[in-house]
Protein backbone atom coordinates (compact mmCIF):
# COMPACT_ATOMS: atom_id res chain seq x y z
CA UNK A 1 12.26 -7.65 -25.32
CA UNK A 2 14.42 -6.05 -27.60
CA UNK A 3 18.04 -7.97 -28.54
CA UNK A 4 18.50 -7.29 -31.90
CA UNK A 5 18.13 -3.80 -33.47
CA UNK A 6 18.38 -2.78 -37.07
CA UNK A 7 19.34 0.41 -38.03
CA UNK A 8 18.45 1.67 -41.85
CA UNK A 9 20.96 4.19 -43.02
CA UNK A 10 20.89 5.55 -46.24
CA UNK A 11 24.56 7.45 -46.33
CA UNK A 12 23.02 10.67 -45.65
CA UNK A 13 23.29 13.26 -42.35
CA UNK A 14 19.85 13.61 -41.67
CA UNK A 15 19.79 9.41 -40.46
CA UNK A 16 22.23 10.03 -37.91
CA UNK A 17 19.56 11.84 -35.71
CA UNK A 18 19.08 8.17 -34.89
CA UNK A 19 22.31 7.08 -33.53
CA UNK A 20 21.19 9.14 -29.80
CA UNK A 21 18.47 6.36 -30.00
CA UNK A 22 20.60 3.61 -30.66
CA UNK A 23 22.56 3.75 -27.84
CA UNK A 24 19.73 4.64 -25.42
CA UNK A 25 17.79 1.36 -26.86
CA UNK A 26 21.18 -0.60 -26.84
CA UNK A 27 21.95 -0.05 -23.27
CA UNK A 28 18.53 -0.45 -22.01
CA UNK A 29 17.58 -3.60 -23.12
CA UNK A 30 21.46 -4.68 -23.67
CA UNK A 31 20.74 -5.47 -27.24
CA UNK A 32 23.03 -5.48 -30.19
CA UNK A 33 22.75 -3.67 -33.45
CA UNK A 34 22.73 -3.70 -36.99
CA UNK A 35 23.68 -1.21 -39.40
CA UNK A 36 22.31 -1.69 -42.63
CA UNK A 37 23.26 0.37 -45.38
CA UNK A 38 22.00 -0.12 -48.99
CA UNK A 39 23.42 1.05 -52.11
CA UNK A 40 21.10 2.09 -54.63
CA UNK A 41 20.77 0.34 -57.80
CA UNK A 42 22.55 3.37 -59.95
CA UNK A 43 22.32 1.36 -63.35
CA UNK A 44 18.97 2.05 -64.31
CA UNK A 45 19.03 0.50 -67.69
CA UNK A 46 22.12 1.80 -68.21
CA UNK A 47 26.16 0.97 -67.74
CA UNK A 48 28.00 1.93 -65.19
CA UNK A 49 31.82 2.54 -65.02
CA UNK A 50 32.83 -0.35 -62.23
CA UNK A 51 35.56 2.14 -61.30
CA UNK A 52 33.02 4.41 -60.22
CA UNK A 53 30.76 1.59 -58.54
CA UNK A 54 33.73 0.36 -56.20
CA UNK A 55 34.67 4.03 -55.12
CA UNK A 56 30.82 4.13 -54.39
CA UNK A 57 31.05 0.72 -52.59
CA UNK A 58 34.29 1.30 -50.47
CA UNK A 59 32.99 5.06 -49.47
CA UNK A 60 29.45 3.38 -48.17
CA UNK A 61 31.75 0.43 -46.16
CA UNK A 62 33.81 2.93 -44.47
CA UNK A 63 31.15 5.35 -43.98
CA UNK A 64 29.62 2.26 -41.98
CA UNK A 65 32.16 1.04 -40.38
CA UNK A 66 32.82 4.56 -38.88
CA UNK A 67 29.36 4.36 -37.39
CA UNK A 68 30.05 1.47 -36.39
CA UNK A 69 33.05 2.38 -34.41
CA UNK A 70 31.25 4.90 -32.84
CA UNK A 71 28.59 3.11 -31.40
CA UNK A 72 31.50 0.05 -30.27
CA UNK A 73 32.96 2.94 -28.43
CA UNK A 74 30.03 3.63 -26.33
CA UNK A 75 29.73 0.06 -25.44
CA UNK A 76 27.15 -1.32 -27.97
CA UNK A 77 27.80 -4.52 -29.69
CA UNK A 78 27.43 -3.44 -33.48
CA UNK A 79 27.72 -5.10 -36.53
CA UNK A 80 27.56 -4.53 -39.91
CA UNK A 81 25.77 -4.81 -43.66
CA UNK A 82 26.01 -3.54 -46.69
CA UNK A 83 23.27 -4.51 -49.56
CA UNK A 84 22.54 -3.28 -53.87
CA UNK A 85 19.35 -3.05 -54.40
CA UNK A 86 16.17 -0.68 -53.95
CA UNK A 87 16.74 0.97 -50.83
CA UNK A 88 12.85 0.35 -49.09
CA UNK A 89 13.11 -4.00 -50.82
CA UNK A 90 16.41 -4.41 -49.03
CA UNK A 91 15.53 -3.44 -45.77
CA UNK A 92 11.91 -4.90 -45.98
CA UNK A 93 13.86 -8.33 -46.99
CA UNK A 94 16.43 -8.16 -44.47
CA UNK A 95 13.83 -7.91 -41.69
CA UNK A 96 11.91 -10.66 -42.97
CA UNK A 97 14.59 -12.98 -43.28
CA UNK A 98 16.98 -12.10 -39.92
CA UNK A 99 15.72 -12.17 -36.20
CA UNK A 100 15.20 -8.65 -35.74
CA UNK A 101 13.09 -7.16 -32.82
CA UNK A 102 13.14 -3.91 -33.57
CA UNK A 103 13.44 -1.67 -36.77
CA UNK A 104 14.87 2.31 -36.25
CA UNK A 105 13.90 4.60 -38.91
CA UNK A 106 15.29 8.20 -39.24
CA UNK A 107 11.64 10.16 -40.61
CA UNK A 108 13.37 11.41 -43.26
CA UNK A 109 16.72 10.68 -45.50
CA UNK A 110 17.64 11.40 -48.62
CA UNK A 111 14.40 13.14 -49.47
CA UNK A 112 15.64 15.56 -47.16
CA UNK A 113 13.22 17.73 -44.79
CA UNK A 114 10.34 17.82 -47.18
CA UNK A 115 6.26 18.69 -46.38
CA UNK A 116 5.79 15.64 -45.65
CA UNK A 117 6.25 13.86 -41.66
CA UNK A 118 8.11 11.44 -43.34
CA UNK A 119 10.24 10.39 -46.72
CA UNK A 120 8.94 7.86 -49.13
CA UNK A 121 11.12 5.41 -48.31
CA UNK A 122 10.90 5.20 -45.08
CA UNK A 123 6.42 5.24 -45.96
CA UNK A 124 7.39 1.71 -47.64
CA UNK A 125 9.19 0.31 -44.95
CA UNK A 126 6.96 1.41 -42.41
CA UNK A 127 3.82 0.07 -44.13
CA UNK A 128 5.41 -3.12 -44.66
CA UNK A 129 8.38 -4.48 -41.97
CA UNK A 130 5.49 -5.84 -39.84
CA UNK A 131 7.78 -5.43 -36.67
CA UNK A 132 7.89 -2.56 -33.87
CA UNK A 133 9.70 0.41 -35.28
CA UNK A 134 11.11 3.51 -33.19
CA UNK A 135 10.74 6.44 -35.59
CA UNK A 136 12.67 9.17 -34.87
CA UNK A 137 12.05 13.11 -36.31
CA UNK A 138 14.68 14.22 -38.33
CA UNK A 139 13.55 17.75 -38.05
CA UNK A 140 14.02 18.02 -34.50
CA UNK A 141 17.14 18.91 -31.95
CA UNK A 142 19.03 15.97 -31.24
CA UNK A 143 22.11 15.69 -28.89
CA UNK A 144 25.32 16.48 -29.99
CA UNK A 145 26.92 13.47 -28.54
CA UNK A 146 25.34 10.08 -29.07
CA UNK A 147 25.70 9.20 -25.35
CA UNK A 148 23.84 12.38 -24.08
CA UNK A 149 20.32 10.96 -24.58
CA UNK A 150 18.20 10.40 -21.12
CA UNK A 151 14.78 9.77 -21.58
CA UNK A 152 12.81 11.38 -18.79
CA UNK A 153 9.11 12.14 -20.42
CA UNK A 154 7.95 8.91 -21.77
CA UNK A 155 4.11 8.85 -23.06
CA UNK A 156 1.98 6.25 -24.08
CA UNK A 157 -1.75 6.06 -24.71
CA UNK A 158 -3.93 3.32 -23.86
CA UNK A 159 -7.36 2.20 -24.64
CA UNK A 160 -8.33 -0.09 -22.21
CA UNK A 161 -7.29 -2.83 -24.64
CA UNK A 162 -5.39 -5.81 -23.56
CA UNK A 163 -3.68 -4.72 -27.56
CA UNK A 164 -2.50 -1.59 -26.01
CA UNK A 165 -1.41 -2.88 -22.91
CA UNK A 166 1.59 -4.91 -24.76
CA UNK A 167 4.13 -1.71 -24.59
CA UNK A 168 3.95 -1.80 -20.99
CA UNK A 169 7.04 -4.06 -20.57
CA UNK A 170 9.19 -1.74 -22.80
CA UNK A 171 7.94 1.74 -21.53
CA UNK A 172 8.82 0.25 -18.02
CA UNK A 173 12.17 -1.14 -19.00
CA UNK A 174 13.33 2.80 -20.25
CA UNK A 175 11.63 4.37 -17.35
CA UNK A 176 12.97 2.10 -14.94
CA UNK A 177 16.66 2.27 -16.89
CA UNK A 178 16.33 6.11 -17.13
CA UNK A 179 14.36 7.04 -13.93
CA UNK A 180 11.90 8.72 -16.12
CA UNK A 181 8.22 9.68 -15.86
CA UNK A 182 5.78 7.50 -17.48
CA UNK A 183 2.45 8.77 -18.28
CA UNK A 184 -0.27 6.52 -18.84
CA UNK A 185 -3.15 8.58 -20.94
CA UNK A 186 -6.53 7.27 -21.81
CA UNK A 187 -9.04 9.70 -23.85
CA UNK A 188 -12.30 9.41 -23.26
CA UNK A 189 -14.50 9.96 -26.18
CA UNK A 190 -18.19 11.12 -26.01
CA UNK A 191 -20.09 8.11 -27.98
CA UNK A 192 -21.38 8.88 -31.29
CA UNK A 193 -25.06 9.76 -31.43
CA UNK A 194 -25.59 11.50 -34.80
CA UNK A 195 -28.80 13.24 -35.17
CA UNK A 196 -30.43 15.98 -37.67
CA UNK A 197 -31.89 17.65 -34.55
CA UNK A 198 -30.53 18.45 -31.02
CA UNK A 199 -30.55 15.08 -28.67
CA UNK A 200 -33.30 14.93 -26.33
CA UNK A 201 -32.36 15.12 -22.29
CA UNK A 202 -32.85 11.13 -22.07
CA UNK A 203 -30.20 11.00 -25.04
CA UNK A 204 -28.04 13.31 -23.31
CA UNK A 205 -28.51 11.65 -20.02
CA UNK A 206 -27.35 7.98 -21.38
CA UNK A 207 -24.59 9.37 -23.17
CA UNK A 208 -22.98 11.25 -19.90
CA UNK A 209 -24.11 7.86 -17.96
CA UNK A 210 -22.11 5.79 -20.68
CA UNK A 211 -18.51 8.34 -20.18
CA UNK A 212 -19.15 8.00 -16.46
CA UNK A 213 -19.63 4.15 -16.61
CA UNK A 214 -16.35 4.22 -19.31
CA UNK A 215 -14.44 6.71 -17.07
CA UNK A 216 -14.51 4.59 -14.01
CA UNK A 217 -13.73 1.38 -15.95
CA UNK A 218 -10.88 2.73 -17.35
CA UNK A 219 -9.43 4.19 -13.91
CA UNK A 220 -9.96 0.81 -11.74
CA UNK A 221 -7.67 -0.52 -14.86
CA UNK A 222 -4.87 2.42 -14.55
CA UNK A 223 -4.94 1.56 -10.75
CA UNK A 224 -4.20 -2.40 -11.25
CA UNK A 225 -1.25 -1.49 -13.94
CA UNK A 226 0.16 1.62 -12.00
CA UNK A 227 0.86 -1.20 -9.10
CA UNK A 228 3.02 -3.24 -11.66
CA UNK A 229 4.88 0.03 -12.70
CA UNK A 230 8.03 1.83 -12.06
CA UNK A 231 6.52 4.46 -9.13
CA UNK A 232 7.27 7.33 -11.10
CA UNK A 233 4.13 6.78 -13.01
CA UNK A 234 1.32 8.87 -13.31
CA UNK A 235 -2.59 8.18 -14.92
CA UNK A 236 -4.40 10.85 -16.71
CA UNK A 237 -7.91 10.74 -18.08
CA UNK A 238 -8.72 13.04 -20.66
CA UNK A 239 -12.23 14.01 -22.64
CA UNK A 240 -11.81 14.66 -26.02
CA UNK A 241 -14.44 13.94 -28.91
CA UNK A 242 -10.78 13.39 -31.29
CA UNK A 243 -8.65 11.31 -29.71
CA UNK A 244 -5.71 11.73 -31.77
CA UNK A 245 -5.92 15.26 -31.60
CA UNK A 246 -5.91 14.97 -27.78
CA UNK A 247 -3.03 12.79 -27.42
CA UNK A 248 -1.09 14.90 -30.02
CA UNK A 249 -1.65 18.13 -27.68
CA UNK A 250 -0.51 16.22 -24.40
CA UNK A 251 3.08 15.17 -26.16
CA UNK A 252 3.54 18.63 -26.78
CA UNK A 253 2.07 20.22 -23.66
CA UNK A 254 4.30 17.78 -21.49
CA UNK A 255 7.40 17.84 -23.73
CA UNK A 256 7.49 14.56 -23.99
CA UNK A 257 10.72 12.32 -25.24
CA UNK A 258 8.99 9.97 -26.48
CA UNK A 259 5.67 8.22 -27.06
CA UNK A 260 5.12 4.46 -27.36
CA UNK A 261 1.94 2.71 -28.36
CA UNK A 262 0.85 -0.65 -30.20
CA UNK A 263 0.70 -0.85 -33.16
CA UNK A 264 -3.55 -1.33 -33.04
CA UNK A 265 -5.77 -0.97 -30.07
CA UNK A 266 -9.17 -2.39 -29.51
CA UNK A 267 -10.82 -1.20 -32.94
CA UNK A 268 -7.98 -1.61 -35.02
CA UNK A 269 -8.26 -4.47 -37.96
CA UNK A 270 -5.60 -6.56 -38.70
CA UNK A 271 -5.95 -6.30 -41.94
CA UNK A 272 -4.02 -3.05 -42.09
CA UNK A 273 -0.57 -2.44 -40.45
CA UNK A 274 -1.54 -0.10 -38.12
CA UNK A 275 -4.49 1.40 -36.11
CA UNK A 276 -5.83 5.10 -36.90
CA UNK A 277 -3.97 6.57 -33.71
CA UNK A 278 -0.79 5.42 -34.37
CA UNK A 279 -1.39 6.25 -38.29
CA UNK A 280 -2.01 9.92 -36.62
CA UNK A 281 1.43 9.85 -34.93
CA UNK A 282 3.22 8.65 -38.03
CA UNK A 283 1.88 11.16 -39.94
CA UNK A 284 1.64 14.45 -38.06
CA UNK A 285 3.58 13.54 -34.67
CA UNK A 286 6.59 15.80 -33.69
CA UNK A 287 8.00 13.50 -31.22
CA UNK A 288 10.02 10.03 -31.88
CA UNK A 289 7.70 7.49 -31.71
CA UNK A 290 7.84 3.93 -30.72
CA UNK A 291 5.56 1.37 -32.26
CA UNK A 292 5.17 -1.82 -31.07
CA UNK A 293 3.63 -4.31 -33.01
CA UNK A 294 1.45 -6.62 -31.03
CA UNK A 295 0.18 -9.25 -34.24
CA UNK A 296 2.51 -11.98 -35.19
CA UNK A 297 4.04 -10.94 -38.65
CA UNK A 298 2.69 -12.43 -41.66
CA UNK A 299 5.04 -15.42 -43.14
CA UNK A 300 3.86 -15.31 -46.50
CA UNK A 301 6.03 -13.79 -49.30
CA UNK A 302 4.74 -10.21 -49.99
CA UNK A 303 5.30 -8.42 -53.46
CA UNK A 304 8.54 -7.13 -51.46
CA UNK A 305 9.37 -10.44 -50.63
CA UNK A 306 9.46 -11.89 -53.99
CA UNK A 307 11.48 -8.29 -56.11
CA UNK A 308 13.89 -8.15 -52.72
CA UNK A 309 15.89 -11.50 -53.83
CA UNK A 310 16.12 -10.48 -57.53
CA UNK A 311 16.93 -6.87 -56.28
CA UNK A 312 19.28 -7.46 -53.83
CA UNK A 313 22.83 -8.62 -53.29
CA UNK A 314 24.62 -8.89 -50.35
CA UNK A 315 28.37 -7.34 -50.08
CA UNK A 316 28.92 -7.26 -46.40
CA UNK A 317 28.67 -8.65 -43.06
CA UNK A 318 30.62 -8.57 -40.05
């Protein structure tokens, strides 16, 4: 479960779209958090007034440590850290090197709302953390009060992969915390049967036999897990040929709070960080998103690894 959160802020408004989260995540799974604030390297190559540098230094502390209060006030055990360095090193670092369960990313920081579903920074960190991550959309309503959150749409897709089945304990630890609905979605795809001419009726025939043969496979599973899951639960096949595209309309359809899938499901390689679905949600999703990663994070030093140390310095922990 989740006991240890870490929360990336980069001194800008947009990242407190994430503090909502926090304390929803915090009281769930009674976890503490981290805030983590990092100071970017401002010489450049070039000097920098140290009058200047502590102004910048004490204004990022206090800046914290009013977060900080804020989330103490609502009954979350918070500490926090302030680091020098490149911003996407220091938080790659500090999650390799501290017991932290689960990363939260605002989409967007000091970038600001750009084109893209997502800043650079936050790209890097993503790409590389190699823990679960709750990413949530900067360019979306959030409450006005940290405390107001209530999750009550939770949605998470499912390929018939025992992969995909490792969210299960979280999604029903926040629907069981927040009474909400969980939806448990599985897209049935027609199997690929490229041909330069129309498929002939036997082709036709074997490929409706296959969905049939797929579709009650899939729904004997959703009836075994539905018995293990808060009763609020409900199972939805759906045909699509694109399964992204399908999911992507049902979190909108449904208004959905959030969605939470693995990291990879059954095709997925371990080779890259994550599968092609949940590359889909990072990318184009409108809804905060949590990732769980179901592979066992790589211990050897990445390029990250090896700059972070050299990069960064630490000023602050409490």
């Amino acid at each position: 479960m989740f006991k240890h959160l870490l929360v990336f802020l980069d001194g800008f408004s947009l990242a407190e779209c994430m503090l909502p989260h926090t304390v929803a995540f915090a009281q769930a799974f009674e976890a503490k958090v981290t805030l983590l604030r990092v100071l970017a390297n401002l010489t450049l190559g070039m000097p920098v007034d140290a009058f200047d540098w502590q102004m910048a230094k004490a204004e990022a502390e206090a800046d914290v440590d009013s977060i900080a209060g804020r989330l103490r006030a609502a009954g979350v055990q918070t500490e926090t850290v302030v680091l020098t360095g490149e911003p996407a090193t220091c938080v790659i670092n500090y999650v390799h090197t501290h017991p932290v369960d689960l990363l939260i990313l605002s989409s967007h920081g000091e970038s600001g709302l750009t084109g893209w579903n997502s800043g650079g920074v936050e790209q890097k960190i993503l790409q590389c953390s190699h823990i679960s991550c709750l990413l949530v959309r900067a360019d979306q309503p959030a409450p006005t009060e940290q405390t107001d959150l209530r999750y009550r749409h939770l949605l998470v897709p499912l390929d018939g992969s025992p992969r995909a089945e490792c969210v299960l304990s979280f999604a029903a630890t926040l629907a069981r915390f927040y009474d909400a609905q969980l939806l448990l979605i599985h897209v049935l795809r027609p199997p690929e049967m490229p041909r330069h001419v129309p498929l002939l009726s036997a082709e036709r025939a074997l490929a409706e036999q296959l969905m049939t043969c797929n579709g009650e496979a899939v729904g004997k599973l959703f009836a075994q897990l539905k018995s293990q899951l808060p009763a609020a639960t409900e199972i939805r096949l759906l045909e699509r040929a694109d399964v992204a595209a399908g999911l992507q309309e049902i979190a909108a359809s449904e208004q959905v709070d959030l969605v939470i899938l693995s990291a990879h499901g059954y095709s997925g390689s371990s080779r890259w960080p994550y599968g092609s679905v949940t590359v889909n949600f990072i990318t184009n999703g409108k809804t905060p998103l949590l990732i769980v990663q179901d592979l066992v994070a790589d211990k050897t030093p990445t390029m990250w690894e090896g700059t972070a140390g050299k990069d960064s310095k630490h000023m602050m922990s409490r």
